[in-house]
PDB file of N, CA and C in Angstrom:
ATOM      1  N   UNK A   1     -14.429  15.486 -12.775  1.00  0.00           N
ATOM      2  CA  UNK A   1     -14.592  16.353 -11.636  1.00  0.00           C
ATOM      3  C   UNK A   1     -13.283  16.385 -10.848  1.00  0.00           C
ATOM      4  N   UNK A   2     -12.784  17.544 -10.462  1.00  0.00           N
ATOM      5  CA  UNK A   2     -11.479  17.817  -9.681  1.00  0.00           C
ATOM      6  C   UNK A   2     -11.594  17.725  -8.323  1.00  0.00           C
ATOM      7  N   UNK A   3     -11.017  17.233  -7.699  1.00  0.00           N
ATOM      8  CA  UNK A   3     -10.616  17.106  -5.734  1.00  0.00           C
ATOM      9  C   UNK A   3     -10.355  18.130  -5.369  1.00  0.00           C
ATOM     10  N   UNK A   4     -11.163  18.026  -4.272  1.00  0.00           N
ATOM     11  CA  UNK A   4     -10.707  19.415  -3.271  1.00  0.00           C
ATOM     12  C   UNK A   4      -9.392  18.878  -2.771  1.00  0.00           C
ATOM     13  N   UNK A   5      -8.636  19.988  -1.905  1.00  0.00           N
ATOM     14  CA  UNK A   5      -7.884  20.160  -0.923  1.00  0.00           C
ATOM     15  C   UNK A   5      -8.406  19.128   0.223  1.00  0.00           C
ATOM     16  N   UNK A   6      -9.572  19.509   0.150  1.00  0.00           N
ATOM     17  CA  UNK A   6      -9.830  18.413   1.426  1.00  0.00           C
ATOM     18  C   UNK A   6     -10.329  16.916   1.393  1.00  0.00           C
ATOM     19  N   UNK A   7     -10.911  16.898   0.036  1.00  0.00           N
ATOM     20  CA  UNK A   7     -10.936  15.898  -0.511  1.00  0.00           C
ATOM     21  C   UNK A   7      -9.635  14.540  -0.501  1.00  0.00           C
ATOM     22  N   UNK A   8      -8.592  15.589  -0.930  1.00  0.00           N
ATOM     23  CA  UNK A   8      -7.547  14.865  -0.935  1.00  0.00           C
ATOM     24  C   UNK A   8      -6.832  14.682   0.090  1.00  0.00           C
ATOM     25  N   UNK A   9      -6.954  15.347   1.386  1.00  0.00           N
ATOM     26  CA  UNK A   9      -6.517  15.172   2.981  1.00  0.00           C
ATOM     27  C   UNK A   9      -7.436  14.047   3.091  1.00  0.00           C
ATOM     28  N   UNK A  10      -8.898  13.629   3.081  1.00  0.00           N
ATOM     29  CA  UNK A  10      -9.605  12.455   3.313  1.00  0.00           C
ATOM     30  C   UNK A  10      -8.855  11.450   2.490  1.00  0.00           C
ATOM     31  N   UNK A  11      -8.625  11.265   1.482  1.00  0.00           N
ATOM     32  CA  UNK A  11      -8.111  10.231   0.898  1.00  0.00           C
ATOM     33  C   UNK A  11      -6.836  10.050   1.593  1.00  0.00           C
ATOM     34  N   UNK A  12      -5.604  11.036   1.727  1.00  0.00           N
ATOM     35  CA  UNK A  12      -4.608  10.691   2.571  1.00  0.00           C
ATOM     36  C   UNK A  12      -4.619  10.111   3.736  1.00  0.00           C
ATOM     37  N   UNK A  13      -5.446  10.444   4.621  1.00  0.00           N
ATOM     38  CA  UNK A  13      -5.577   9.920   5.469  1.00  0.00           C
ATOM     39  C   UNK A  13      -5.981   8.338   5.657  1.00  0.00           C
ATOM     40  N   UNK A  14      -7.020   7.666   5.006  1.00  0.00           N
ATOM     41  CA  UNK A  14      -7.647   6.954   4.738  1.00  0.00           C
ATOM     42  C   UNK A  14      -6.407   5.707   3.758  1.00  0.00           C
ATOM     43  N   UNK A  15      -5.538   6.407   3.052  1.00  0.00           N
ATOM     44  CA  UNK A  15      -4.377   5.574   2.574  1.00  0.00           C
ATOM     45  C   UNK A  15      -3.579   5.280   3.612  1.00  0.00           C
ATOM     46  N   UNK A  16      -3.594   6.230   4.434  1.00  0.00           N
ATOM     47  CA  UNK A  16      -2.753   5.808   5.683  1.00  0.00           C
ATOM     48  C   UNK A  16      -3.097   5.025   6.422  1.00  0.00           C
ATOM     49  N   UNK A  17      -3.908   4.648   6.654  1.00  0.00           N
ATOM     50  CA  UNK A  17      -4.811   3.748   7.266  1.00  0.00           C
ATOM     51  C   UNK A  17      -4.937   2.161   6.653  1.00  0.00           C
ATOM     52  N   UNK A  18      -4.954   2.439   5.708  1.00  0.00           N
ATOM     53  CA  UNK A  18      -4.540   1.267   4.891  1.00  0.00           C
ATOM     54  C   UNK A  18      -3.543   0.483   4.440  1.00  0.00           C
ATOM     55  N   UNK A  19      -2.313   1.696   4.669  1.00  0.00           N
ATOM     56  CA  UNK A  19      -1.005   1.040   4.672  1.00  0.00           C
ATOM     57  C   UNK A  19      -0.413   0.499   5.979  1.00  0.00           C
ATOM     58  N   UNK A  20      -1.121   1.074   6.962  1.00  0.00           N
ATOM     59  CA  UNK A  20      -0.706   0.723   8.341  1.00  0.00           C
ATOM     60  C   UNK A  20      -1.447  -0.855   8.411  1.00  0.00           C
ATOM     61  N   UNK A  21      -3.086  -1.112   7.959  1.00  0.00           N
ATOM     62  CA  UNK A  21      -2.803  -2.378   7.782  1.00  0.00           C
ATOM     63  C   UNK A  21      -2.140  -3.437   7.339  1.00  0.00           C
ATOM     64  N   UNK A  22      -1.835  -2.751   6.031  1.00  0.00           N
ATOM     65  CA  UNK A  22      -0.965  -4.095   4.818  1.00  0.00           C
ATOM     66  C   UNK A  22       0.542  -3.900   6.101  1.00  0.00           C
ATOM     67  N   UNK A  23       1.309  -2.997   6.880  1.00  0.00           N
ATOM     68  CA  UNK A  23       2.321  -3.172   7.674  1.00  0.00           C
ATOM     69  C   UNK A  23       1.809  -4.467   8.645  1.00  0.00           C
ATOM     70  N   UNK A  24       1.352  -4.116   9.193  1.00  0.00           N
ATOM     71  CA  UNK A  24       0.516  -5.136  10.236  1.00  0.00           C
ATOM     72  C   UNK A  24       0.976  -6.598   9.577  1.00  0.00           C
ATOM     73  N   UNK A  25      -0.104  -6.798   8.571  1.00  0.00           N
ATOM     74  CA  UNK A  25       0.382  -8.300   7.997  1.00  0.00           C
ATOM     75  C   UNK A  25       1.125  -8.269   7.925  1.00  0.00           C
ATOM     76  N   UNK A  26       2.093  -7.690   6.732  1.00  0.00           N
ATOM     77  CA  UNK A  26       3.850  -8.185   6.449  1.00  0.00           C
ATOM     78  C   UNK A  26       4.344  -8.099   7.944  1.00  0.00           C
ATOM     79  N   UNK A  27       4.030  -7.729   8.781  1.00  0.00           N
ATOM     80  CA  UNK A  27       5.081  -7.475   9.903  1.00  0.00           C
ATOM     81  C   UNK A  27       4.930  -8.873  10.333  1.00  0.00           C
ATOM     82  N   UNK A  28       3.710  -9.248  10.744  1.00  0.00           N
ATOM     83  CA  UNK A  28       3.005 -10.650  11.199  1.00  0.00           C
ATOM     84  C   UNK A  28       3.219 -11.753  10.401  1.00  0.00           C
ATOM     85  N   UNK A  29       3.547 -11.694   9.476  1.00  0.00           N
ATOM     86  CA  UNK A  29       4.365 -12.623   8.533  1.00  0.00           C
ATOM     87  C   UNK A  29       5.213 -13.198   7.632  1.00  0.00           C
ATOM     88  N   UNK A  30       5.723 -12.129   8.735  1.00  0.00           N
ATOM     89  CA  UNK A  30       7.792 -11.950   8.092  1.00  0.00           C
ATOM     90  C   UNK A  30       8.073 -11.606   6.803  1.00  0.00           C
ATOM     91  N   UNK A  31       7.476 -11.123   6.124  1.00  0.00           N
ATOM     92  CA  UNK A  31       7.332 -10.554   5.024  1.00  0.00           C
ATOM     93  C   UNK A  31       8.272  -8.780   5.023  1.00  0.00           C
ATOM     94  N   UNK A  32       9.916  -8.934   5.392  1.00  0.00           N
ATOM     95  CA  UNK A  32      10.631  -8.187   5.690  1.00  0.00           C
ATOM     96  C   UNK A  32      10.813  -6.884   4.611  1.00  0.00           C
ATOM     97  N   UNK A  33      10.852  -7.521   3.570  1.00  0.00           N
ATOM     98  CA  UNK A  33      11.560  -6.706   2.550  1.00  0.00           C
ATOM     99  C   UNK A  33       9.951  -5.489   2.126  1.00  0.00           C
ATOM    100  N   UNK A  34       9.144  -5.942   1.646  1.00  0.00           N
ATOM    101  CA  UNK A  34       7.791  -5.173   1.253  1.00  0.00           C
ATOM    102  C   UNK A  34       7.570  -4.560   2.945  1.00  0.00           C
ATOM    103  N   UNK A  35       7.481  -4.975   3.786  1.00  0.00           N
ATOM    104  CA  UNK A  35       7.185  -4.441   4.652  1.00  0.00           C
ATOM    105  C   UNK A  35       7.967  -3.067   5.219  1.00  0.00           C
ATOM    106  N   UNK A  36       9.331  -3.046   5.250  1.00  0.00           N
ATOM    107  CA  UNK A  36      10.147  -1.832   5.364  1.00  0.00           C
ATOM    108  C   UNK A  36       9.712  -0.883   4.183  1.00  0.00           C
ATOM    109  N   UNK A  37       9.495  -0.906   2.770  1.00  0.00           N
ATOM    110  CA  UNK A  37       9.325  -0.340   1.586  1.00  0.00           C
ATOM    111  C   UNK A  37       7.493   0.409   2.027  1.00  0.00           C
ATOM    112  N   UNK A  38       7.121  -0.302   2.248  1.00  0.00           N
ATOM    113  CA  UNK A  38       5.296   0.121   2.931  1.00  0.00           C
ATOM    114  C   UNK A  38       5.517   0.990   4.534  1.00  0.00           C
ATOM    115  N   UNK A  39       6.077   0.606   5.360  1.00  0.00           N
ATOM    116  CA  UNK A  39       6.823   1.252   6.461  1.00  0.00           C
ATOM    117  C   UNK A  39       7.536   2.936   5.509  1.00  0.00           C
ATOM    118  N   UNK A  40       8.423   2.741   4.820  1.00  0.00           N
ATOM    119  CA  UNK A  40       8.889   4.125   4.072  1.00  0.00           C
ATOM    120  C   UNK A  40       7.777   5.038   3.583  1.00  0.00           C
ATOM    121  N   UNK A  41       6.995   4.138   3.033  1.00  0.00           N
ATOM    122  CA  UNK A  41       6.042   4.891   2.140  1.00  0.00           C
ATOM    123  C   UNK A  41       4.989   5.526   3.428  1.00  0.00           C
ATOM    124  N   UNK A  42       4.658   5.083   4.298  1.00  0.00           N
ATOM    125  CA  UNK A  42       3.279   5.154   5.184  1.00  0.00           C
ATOM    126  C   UNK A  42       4.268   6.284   5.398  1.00  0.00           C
ATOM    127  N   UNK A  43       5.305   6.596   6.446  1.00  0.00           N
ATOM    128  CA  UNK A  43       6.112   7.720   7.337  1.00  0.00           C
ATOM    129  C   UNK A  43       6.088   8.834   6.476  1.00  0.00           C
ATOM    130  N   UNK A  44       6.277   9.038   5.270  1.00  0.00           N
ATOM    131  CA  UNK A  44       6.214  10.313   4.102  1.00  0.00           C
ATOM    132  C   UNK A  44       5.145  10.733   4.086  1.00  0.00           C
ATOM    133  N   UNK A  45       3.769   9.468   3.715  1.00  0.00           N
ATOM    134  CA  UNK A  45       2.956   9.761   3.691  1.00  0.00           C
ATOM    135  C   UNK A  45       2.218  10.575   4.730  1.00  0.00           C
ATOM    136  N   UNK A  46       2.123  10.011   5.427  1.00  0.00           N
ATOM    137  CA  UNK A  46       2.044  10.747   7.014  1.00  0.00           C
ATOM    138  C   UNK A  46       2.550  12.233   7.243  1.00  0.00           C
ATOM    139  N   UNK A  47       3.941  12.678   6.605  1.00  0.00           N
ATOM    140  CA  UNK A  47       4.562  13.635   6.731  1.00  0.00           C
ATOM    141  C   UNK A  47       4.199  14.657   5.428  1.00  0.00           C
ATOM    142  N   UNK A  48       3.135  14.549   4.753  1.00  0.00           N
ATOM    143  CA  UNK A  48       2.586  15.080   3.619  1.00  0.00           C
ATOM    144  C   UNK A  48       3.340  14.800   2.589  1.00  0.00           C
ATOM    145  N   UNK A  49       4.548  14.188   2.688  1.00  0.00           N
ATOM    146  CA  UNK A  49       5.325  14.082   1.219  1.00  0.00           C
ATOM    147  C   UNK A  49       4.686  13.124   0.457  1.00  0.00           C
ATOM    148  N   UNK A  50       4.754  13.991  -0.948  1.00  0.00           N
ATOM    149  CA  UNK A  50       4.690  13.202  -1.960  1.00  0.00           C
ATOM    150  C   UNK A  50       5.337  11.994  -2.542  1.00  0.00           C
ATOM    151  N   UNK A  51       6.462  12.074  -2.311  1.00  0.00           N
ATOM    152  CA  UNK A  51       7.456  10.895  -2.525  1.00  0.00           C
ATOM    153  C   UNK A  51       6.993   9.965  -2.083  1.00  0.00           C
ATOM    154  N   UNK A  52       5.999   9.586  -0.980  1.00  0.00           N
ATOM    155  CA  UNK A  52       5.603   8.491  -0.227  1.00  0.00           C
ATOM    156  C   UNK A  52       4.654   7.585  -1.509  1.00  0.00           C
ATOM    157  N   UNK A  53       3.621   8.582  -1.969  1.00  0.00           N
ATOM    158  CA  UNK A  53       2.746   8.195  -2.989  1.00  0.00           C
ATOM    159  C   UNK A  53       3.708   7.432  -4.064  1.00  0.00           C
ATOM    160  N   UNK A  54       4.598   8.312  -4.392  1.00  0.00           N
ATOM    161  CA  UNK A  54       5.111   7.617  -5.713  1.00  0.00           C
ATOM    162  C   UNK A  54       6.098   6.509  -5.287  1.00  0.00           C
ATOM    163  N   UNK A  55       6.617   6.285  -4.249  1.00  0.00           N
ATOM    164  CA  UNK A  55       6.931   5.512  -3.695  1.00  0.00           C
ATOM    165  C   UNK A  55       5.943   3.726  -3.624  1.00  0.00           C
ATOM    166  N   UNK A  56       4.963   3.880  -3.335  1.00  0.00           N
ATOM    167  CA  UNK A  56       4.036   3.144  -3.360  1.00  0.00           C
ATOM    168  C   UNK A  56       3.837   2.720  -4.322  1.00  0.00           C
ATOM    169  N   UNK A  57       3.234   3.732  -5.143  1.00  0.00           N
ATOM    170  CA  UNK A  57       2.861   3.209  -6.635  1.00  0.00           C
ATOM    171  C   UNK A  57       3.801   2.307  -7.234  1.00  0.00           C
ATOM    172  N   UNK A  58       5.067   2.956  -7.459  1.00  0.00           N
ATOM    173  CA  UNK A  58       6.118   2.245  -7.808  1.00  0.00           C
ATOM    174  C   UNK A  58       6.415   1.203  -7.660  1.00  0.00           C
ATOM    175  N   UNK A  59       5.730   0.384  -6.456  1.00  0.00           N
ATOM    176  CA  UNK A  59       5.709  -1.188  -6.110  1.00  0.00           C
ATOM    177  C   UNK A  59       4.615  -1.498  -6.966  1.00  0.00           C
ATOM    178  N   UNK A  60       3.776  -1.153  -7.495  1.00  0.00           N
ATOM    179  CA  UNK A  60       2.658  -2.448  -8.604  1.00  0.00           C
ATOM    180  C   UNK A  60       3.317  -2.534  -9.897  1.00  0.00           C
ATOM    181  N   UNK A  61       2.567  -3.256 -10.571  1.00  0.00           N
ATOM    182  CA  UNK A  61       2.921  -3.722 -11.400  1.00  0.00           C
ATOM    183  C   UNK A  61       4.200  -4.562 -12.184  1.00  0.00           C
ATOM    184  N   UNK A  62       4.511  -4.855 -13.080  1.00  0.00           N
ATOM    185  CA  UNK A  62       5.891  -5.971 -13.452  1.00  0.00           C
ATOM    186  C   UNK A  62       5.948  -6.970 -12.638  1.00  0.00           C
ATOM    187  N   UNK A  63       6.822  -7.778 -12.568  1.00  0.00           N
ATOM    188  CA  UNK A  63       6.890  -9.228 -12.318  1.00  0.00           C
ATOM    189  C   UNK A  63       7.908  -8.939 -10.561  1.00  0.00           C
ATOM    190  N   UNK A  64       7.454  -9.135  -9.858  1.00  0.00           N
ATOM    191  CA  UNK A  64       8.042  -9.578  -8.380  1.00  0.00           C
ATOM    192  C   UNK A  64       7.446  -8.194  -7.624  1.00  0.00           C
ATOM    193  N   UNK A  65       6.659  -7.511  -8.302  1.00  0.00           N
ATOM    194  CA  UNK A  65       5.859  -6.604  -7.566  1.00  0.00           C
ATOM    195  C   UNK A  65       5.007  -6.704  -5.840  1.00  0.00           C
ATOM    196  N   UNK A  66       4.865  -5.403  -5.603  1.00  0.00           N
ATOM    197  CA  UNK A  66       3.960  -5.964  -4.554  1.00  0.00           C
ATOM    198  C   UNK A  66       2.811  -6.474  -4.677  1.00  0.00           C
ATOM    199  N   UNK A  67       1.808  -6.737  -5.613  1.00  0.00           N
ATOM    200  CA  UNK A  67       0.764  -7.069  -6.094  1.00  0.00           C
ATOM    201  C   UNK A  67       0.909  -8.639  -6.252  1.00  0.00           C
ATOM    202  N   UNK A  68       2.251  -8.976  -6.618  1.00  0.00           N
ATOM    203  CA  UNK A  68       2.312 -10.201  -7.004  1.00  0.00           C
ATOM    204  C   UNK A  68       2.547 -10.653  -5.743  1.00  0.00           C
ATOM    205  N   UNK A  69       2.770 -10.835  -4.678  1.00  0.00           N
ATOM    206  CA  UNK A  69       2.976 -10.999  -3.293  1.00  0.00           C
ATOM    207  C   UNK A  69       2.097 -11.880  -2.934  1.00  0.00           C
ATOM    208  N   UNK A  70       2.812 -13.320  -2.409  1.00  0.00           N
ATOM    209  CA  UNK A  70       1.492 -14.145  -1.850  1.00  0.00           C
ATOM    210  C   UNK A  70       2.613 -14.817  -0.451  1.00  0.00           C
ATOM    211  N   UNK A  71       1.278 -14.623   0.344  1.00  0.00           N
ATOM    212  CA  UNK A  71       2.276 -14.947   1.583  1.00  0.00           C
ATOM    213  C   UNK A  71       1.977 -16.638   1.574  1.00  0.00           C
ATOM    214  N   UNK A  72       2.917 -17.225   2.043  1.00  0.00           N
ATOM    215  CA  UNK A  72       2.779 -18.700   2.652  1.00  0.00           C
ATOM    216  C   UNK A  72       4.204 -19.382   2.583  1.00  0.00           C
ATOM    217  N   UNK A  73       3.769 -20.227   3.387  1.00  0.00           N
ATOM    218  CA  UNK A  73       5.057 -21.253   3.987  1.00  0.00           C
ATOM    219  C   UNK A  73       5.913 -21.739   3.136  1.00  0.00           C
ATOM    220  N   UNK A  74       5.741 -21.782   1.597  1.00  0.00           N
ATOM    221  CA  UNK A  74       6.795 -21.686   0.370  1.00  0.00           C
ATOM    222  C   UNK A  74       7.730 -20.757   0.245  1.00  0.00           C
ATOM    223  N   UNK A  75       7.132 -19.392   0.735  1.00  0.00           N
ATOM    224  CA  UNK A  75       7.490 -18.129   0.373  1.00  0.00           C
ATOM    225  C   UNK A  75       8.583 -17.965   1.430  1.00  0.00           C
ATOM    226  N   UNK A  76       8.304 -18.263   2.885  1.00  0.00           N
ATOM    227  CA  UNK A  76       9.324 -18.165   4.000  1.00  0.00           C
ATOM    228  C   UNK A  76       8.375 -17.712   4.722  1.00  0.00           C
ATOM    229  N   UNK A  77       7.257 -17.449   5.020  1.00  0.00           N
ATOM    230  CA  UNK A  77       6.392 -17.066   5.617  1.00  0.00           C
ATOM    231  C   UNK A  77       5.566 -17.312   6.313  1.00  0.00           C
ATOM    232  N   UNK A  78       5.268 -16.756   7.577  1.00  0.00           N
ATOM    233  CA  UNK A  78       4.602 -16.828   8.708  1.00  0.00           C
ATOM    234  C   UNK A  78       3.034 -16.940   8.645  1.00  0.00           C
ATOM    235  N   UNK A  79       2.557 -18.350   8.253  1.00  0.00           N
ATOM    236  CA  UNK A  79       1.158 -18.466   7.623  1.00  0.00           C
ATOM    237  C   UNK A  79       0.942 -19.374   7.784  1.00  0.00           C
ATOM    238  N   UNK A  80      -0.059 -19.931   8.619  1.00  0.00           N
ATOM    239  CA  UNK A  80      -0.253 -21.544   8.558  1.00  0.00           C
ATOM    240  C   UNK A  80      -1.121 -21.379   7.130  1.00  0.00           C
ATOM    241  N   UNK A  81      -1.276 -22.943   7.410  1.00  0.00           N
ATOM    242  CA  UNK A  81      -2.035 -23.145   5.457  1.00  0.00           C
ATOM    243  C   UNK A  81      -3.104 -23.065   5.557  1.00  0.00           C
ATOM    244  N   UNK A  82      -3.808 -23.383   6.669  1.00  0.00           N
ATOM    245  CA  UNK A  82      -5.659 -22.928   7.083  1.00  0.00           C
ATOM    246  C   UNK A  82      -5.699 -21.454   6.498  1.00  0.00           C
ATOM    247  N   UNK A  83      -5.444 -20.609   7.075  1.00  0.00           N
ATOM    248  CA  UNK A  83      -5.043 -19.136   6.849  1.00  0.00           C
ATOM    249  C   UNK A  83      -4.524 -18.376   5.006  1.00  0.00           C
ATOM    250  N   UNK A  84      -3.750 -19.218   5.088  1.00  0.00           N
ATOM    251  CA  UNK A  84      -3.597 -18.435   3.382  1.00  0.00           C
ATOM    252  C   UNK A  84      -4.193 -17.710   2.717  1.00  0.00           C
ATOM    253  N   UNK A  85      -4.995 -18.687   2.287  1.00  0.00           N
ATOM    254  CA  UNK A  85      -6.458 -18.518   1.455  1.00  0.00           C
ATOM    255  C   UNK A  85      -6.972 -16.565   1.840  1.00  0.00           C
ATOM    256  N   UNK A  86      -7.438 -16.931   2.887  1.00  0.00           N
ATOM    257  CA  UNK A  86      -7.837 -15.681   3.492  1.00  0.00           C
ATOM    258  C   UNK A  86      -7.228 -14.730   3.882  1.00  0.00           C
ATOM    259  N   UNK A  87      -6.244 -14.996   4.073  1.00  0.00           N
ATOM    260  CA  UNK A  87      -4.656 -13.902   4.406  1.00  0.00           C
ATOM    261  C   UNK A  87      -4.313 -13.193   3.307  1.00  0.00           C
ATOM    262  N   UNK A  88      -4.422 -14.134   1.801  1.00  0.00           N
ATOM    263  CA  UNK A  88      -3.878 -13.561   1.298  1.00  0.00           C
ATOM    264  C   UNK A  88      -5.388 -12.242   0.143  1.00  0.00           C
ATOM    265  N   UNK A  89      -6.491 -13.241   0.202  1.00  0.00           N
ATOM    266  CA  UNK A  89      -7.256 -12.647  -0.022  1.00  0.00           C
ATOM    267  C   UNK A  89      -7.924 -10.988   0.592  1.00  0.00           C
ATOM    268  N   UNK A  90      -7.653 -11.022   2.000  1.00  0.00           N
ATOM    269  CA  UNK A  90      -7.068 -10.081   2.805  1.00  0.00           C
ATOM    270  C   UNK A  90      -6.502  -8.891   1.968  1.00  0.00           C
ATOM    271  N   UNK A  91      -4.897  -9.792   1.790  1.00  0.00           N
ATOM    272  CA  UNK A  91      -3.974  -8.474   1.308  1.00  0.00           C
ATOM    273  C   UNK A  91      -4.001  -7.948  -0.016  1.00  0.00           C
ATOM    274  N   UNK A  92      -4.743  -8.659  -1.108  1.00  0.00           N
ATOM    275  CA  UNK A  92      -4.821  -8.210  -1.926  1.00  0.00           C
ATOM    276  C   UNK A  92      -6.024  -7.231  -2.322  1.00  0.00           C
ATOM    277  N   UNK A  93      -6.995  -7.215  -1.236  1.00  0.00           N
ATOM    278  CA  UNK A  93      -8.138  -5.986  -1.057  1.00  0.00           C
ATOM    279  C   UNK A  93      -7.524  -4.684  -0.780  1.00  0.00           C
ATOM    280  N   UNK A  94      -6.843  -5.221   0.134  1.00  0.00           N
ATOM    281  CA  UNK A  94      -6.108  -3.777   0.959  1.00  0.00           C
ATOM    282  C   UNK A  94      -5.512  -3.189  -0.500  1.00  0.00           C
ATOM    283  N   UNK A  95      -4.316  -3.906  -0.967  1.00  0.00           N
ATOM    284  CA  UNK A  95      -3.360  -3.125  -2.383  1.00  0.00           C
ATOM    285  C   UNK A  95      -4.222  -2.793  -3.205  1.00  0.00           C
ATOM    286  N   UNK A  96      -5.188  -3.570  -3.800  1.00  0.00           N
ATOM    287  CA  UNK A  96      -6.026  -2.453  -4.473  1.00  0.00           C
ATOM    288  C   UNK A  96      -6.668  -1.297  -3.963  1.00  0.00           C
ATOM    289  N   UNK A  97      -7.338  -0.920  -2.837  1.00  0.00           N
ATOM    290  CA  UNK A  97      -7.472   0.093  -2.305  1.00  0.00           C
ATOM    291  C   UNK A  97      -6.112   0.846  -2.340  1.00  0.00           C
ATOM    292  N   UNK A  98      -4.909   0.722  -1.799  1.00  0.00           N
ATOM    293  CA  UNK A  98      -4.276   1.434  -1.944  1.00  0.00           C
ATOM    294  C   UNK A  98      -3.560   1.901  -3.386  1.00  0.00           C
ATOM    295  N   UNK A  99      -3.798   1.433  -4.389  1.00  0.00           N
ATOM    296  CA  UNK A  99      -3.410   1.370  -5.599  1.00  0.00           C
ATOM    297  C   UNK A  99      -4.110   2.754  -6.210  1.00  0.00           C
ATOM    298  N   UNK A 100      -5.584   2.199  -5.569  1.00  0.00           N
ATOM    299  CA  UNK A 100      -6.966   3.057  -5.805  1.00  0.00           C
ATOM    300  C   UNK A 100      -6.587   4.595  -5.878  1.00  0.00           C
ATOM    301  N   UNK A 101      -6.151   4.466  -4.319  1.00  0.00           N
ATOM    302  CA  UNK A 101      -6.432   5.981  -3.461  1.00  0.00           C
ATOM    303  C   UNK A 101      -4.989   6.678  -4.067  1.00  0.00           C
ATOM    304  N   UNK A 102      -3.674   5.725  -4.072  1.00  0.00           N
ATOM    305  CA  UNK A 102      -2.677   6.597  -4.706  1.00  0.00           C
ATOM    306  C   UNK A 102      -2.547   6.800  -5.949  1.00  0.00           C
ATOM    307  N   UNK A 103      -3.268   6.320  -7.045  1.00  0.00           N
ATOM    308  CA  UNK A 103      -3.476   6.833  -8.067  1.00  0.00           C
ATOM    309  C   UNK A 103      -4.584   7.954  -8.234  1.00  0.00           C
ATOM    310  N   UNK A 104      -4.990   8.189  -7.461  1.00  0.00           N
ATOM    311  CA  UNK A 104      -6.528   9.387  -7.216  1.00  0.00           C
ATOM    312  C   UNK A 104      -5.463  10.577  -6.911  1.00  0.00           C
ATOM    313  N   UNK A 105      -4.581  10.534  -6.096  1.00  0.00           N
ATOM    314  CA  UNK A 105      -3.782  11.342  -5.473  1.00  0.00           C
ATOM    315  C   UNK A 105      -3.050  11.549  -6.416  1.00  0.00           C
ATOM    316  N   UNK A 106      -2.269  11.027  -6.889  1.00  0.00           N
ATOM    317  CA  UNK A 106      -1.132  11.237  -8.077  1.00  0.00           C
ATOM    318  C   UNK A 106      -1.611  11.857  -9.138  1.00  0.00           C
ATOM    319  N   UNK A 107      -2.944  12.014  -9.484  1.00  0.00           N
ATOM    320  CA  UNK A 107      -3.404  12.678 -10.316  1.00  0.00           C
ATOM    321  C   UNK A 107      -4.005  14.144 -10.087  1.00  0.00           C
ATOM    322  N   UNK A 108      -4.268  13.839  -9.057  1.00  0.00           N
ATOM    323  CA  UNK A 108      -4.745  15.604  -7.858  1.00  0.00           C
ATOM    324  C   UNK A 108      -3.584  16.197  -8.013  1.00  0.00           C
ATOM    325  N   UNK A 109      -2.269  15.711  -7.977  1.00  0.00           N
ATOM    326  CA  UNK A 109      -0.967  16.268  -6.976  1.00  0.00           C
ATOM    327  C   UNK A 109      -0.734  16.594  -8.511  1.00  0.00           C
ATOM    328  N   UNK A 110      -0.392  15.912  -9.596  1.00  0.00           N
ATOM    329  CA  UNK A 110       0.102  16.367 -11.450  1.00  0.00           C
ATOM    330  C   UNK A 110      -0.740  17.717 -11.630  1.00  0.00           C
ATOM    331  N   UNK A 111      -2.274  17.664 -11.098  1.00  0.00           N
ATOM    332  CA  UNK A 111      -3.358  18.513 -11.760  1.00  0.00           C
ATOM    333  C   UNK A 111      -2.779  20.117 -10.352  1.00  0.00           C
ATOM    334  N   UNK A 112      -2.738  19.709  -9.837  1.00  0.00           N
ATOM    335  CA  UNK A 112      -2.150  21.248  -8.437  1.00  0.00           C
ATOM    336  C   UNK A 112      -0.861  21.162  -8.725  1.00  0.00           C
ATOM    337  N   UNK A 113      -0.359  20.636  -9.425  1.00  0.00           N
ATOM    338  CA  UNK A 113       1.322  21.239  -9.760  1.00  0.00           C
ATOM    339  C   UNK A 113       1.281  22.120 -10.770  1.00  0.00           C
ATOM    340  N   UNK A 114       0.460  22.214 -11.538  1.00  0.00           N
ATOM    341  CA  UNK A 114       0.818  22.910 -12.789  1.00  0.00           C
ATOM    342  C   UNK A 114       0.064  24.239 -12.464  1.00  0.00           C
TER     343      UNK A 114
END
């Protein structure tokens, strides 16, 4: 079944929303480098560009990915050790949702290009 137009404004939106959380954490736990790259991606996104999506995507998968991302006090990071656990369990809900929604999109946006 194909996405509406508006279909896919709900999902944008709703990614946006989600990336503004995963900012939140990295911001909150110095997590500099992914956090500016999620910061890039959210502002495009926001601005209807596509580039934002593929931008995003482009962080999963392979080895030092954003997926692979675990925050804690090894890492340089702003996490007590009570917290981890759940912090990081946290962030890895959020990236799959966003993984989710920009691969839903990336496939709307291939299928309305042609």
């Amino acid at each position: 079944m194909s996405m509406t137009t508006s279909e896919a404004e709900t999902k944008r939106i709703a990614l946006c929303s989600v990336l503004k959380a995963i900012k939140q954490i990295l911001n909150d736990h110095a997590e500099d480098h992914w956090c500016k790259i999620v910061c890039e991606s959210l502002q495009l996104i926001e601005q209807r560009d596509f580039h934002g999506v593929e931008l995003i995507l482009g962080c999963f998968g392979g080895m030092g990915s954003l997926n692979d991302l675990i925050l804690n006090t090894k890492n340089g990071h702003d996490a007590l050790e009570t917290e981890q656990s759940s912090l990081n369990d946290r962030l890895n809900d959020l990236l799959e949702q966003v993984y989710e929604v920009s691969s839903s999109l990336s496939h709307y946006h291939a299928r309305s290009s042609h």
